[in-house]
Protein backbone atom coordinates (compact mmCIF):
# COMPACT_ATOMS: atom_id res chain seq x y z
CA UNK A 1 75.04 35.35 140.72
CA UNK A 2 76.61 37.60 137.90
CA UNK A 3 79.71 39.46 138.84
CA UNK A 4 77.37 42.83 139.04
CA UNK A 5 75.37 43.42 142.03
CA UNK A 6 72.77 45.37 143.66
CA UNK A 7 73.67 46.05 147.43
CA UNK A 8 72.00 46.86 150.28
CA UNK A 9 73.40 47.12 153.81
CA UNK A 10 71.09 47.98 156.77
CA UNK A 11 71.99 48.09 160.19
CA UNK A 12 69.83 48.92 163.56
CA UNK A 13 71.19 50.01 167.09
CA UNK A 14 68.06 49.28 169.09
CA UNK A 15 68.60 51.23 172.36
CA UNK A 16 69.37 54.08 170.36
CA UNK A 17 67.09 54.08 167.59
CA UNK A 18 65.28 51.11 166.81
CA UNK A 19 62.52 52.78 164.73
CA UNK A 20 65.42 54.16 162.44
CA UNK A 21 67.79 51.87 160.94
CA UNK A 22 70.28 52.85 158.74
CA UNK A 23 70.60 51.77 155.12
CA UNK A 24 72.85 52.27 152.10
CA UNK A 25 72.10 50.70 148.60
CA UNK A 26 74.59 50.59 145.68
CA UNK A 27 76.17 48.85 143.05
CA UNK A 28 79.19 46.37 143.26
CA UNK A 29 81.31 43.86 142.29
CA UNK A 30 80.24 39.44 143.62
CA UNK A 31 82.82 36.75 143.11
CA UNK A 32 82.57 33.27 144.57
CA UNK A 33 85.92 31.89 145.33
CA UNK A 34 86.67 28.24 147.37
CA UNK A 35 83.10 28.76 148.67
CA UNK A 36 83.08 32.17 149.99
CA UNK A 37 80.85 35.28 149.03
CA UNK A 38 83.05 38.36 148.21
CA UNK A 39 80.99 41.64 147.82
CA UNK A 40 82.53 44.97 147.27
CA UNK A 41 81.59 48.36 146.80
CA UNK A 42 81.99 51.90 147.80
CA UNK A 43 80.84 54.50 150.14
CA UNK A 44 81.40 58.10 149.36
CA UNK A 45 80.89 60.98 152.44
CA UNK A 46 80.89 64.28 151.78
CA UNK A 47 82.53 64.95 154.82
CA UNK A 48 85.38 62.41 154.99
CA UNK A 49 85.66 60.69 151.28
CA UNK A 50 85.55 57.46 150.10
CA UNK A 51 85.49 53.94 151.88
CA UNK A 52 85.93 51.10 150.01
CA UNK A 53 84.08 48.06 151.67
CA UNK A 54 84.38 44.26 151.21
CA UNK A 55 82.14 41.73 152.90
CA UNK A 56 83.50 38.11 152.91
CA UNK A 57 80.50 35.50 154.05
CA UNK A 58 81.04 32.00 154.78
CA UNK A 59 79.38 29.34 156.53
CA UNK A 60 79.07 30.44 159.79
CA UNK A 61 81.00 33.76 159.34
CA UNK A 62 80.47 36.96 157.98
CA UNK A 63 83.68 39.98 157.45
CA UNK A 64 83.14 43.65 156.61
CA UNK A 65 86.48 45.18 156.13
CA UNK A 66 86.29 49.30 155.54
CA UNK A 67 89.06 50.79 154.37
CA UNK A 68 89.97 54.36 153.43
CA UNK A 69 88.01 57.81 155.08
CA UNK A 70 86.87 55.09 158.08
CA UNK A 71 89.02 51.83 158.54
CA UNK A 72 87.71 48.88 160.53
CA UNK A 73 87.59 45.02 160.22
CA UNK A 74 84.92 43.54 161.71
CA UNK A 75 84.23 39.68 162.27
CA UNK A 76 80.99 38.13 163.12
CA UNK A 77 81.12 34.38 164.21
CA UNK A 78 78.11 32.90 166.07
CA UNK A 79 79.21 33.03 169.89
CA UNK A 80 82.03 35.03 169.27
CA UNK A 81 83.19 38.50 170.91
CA UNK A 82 85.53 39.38 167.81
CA UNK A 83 88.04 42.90 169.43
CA UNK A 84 88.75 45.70 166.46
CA UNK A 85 90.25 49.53 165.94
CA UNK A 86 87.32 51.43 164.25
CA UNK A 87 89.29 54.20 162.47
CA UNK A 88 87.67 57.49 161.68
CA UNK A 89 88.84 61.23 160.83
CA UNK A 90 88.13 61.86 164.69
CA UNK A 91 90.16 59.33 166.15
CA UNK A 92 90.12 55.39 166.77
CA UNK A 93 87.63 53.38 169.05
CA UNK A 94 88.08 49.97 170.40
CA UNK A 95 84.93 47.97 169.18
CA UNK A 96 83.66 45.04 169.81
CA UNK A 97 80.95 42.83 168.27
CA UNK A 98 79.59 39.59 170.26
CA UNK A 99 77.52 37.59 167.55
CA UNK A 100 74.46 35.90 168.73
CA UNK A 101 73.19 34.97 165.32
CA UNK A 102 73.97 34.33 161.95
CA UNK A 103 70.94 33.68 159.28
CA UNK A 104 72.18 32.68 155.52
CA UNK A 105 70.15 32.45 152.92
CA UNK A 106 71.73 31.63 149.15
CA UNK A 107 69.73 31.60 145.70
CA UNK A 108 70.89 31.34 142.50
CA UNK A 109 70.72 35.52 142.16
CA UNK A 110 70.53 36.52 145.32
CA UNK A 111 71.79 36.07 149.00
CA UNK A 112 70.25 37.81 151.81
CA UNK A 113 72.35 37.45 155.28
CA UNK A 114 71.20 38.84 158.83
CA UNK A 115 73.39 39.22 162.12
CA UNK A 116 72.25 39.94 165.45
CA UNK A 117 75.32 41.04 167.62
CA UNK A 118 76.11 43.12 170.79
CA UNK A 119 78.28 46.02 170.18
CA UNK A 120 80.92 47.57 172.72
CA UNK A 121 83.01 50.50 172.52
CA UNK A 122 85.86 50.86 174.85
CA UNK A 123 84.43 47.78 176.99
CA UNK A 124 81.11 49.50 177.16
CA UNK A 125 78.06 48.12 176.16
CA UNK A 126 76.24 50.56 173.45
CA UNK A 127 73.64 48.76 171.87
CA UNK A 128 72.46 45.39 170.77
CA UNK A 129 72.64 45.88 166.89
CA UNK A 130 71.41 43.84 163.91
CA UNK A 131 72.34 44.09 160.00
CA UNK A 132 71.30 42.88 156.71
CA UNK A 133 72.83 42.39 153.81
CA UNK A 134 71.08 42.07 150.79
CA UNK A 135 72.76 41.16 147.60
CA UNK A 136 71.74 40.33 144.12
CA UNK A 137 72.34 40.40 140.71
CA UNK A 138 71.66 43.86 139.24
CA UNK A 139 69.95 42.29 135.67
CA UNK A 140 67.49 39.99 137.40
């Protein structure tokens, strides 16, 4: 994987709207350090700025940390009910994500990664949620 990437980060709340999931694709920044995937980029809102995102994948664990217009770490481990403050311009929620799965797959340019989870907010169920993340080198 070169150090510049293509990504793409897609994410589906299926009782709320399963036909309509939400995607973002841009460039980044891949380094591969001890093992472990780091992919970063950034998000730009017109409405609340810039977020600066970095996803850390390992075997058996994937971490999106957001920091900047929204702030939020959140863990997936299979089995796992990981607890977080999702910071936004209108205030903080209590999330949390219970991971049922965690697919990897790793090429030489390219590593795809999908994670089924149950998300809470405030100890209330909202939806059962999945995302992708699709990475890969922006010259192949």
């Amino acid at each position: 994987m070169t150090k510049e990437i293509m990504v793409s980060v897609s994410g589906i709340q299926f009782e709320i709207e399963p036909s309509e999931p939400v995607e973002l694709i841009t460039v980044g920044d891949y380094y591969n350090k001890n093992g472990k995937h780091y992919i970063f980029y950034d998000e730009s809102d017109m409405e609340d700025g810039l977020t600066k995102n970095r996803i850390k994948i390992a075997p058996g664990k994937i971490e999106v940390v957001k920091s900047g217009a929204t702030n939020a770490q959140m863990i997936f481990e299979e089995g796992k009910t990981n607890l977080t403050y999702y910071d936004t311009a209108m205030g903080s929620l209590l999330m949390g994500v219970t991971t049922s799965s965690i697919q990897l797959k790793e090429e030489e340019h390219r590593i795809r990664a999908k994670v089924n989870y149950s998300l809470e907010v405030n100890y209330n169920h909202i939806s059962n949620c999945e995302i992708t993340i699709n990475v890969k080198s922006r010259a192949s």
